[in-house]
Protein backbone atom coordinates (compact mmCIF):
# COMPACT_ATOMS: atom_id res chain seq x y z
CA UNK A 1 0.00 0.00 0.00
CA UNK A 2 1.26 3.60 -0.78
CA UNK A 3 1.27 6.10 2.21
CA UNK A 4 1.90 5.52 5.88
CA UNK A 5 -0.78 3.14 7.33
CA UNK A 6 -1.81 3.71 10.92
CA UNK A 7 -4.26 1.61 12.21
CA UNK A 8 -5.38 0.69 15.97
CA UNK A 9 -2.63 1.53 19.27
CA UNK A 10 -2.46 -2.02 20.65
CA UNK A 11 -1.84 -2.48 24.52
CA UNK A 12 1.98 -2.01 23.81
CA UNK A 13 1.50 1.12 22.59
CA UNK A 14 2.56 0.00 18.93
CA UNK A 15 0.24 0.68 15.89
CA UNK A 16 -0.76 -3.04 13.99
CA UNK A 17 -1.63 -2.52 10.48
CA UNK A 18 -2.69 -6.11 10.89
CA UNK A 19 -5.36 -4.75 12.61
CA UNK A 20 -6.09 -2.03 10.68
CA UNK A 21 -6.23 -4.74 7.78
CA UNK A 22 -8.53 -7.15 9.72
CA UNK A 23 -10.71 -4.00 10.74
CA UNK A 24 -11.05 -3.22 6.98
CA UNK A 25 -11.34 -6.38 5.60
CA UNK A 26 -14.74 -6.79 7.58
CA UNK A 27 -15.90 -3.49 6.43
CA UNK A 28 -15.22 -3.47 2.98
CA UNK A 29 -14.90 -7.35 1.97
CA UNK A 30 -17.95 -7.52 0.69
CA UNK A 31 -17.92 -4.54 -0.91
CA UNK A 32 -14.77 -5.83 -3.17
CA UNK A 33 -17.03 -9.15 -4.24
CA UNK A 34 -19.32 -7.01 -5.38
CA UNK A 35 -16.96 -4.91 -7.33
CA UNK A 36 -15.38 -8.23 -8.73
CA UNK A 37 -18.94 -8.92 -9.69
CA UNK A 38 -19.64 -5.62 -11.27
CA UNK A 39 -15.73 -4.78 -12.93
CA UNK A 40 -14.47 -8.66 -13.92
CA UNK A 41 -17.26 -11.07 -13.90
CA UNK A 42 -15.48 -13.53 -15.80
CA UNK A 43 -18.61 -16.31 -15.53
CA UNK A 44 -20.90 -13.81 -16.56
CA UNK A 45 -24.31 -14.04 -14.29
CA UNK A 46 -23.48 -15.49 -10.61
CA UNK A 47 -25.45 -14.00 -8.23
CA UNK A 48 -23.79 -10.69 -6.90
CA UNK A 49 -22.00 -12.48 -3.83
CA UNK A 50 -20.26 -15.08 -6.17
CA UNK A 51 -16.89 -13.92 -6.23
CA UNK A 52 -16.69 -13.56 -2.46
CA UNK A 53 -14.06 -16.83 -2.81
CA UNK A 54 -11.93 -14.40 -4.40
CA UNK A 55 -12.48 -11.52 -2.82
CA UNK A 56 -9.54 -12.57 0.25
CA UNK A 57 -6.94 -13.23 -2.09
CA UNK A 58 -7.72 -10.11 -4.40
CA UNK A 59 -7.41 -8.33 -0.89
CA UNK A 60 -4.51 -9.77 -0.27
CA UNK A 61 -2.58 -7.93 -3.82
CA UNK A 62 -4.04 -4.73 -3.12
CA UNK A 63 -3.55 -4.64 0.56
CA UNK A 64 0.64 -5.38 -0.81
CA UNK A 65 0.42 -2.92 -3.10
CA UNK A 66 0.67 -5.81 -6.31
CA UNK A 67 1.05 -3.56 -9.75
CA UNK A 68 -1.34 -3.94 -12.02
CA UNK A 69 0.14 -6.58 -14.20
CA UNK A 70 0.47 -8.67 -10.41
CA UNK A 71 -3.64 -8.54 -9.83
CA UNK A 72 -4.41 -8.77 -13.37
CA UNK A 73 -1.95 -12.69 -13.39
CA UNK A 74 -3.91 -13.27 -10.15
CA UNK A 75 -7.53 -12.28 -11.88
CA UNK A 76 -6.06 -14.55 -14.89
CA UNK A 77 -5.16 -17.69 -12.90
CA UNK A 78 -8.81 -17.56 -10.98
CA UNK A 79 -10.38 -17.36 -14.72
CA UNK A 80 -8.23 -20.00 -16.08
CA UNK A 81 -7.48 -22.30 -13.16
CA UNK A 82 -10.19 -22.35 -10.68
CA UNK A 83 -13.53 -21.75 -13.27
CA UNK A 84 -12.15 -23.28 -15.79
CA UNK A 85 -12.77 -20.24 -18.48
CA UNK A 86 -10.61 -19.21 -21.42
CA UNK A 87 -8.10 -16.43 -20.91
CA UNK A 88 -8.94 -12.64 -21.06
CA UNK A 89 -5.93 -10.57 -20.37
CA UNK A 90 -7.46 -7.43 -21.41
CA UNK A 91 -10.72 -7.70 -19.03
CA UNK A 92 -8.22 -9.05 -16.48
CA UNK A 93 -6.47 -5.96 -16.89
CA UNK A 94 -9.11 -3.59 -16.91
CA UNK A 95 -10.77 -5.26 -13.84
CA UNK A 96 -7.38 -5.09 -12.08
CA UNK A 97 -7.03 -1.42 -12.58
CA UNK A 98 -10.76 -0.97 -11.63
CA UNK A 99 -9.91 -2.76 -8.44
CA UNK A 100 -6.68 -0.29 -7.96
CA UNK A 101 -8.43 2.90 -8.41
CA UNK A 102 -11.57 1.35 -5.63
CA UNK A 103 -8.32 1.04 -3.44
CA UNK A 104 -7.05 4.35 -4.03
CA UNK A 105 -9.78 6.22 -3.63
CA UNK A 106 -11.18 3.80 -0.44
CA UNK A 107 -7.79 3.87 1.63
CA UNK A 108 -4.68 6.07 0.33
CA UNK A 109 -7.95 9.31 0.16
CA UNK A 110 -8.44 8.44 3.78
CA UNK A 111 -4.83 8.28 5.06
CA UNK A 112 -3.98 11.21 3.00
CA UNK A 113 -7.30 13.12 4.29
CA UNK A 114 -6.58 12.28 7.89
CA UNK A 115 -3.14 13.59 7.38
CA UNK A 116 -3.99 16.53 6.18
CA UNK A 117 -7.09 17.01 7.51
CA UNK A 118 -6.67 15.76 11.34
CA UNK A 119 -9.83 15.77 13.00
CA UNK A 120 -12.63 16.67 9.74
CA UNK A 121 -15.26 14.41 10.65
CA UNK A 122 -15.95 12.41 7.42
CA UNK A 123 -19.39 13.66 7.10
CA UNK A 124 -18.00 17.17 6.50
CA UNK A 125 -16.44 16.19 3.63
CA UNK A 126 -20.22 14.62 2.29
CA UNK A 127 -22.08 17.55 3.27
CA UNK A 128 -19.80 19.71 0.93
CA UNK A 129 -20.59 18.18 -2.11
């Protein structure tokens, strides 16, 4: 991930981005199935929730900061490994960018914002636009 991460004080005093990652994971997990669903859908018609499977490992690249040519490989071998499908290396790619401006905008915007912005409650931020 790009930017300094902070993420929960733990009894020791130190910060644990694992935490931070765990905390975000059960906010927004779903929320990246449904983007697989909406930016990749390599099957073509699963219900919404049917890429939750690989929602943890898409997590996983993003959450490392994979390029795009990483998630896209990663998108490719779930297409072509686990369902079976013929390759697709351009919707791989655009999916896998998709998925890296989500993460942008989702995390680096709110480390960036609370940087800059200590203290703007987020709903400020809503109400001005």
């Amino acid at each position: 991930m790009r930017g300094a991460v902070e993420g929960r004080r733990r009894q020791d005093g130190r910060v644990g981005t694992s935490d931070l990652n765990a905390d975000r994971w059960r906010r927004y997990g779903r929320d990246l199935a449904l983007l697989l669903w909406a930016a990749w859908d390599p099957i073509g018609g699963p219900p919404p929730d049917g890429y939750y499977e690989y929602a943890a490992p898409v997590w996983q690249l993003l959450a490392r900061d994979a390029s795009t040519e990483e998630l896209a490989a990663g998108l490719a071998h779930f297409r072509t490994e686990h369902m079976g499908l013929q390759p697709d290396p351009k919707v791989d790619e655009r999916a896998a960018l998709t998925l890296q401006l989500w993460w942008g905008w989702l995390f680096e915007w709110e480390e960036r914002r609370e940087r800059e912005l200590p203290g703007l409650p987020t709903d400020a931020l809503e109400d001005s636009a």
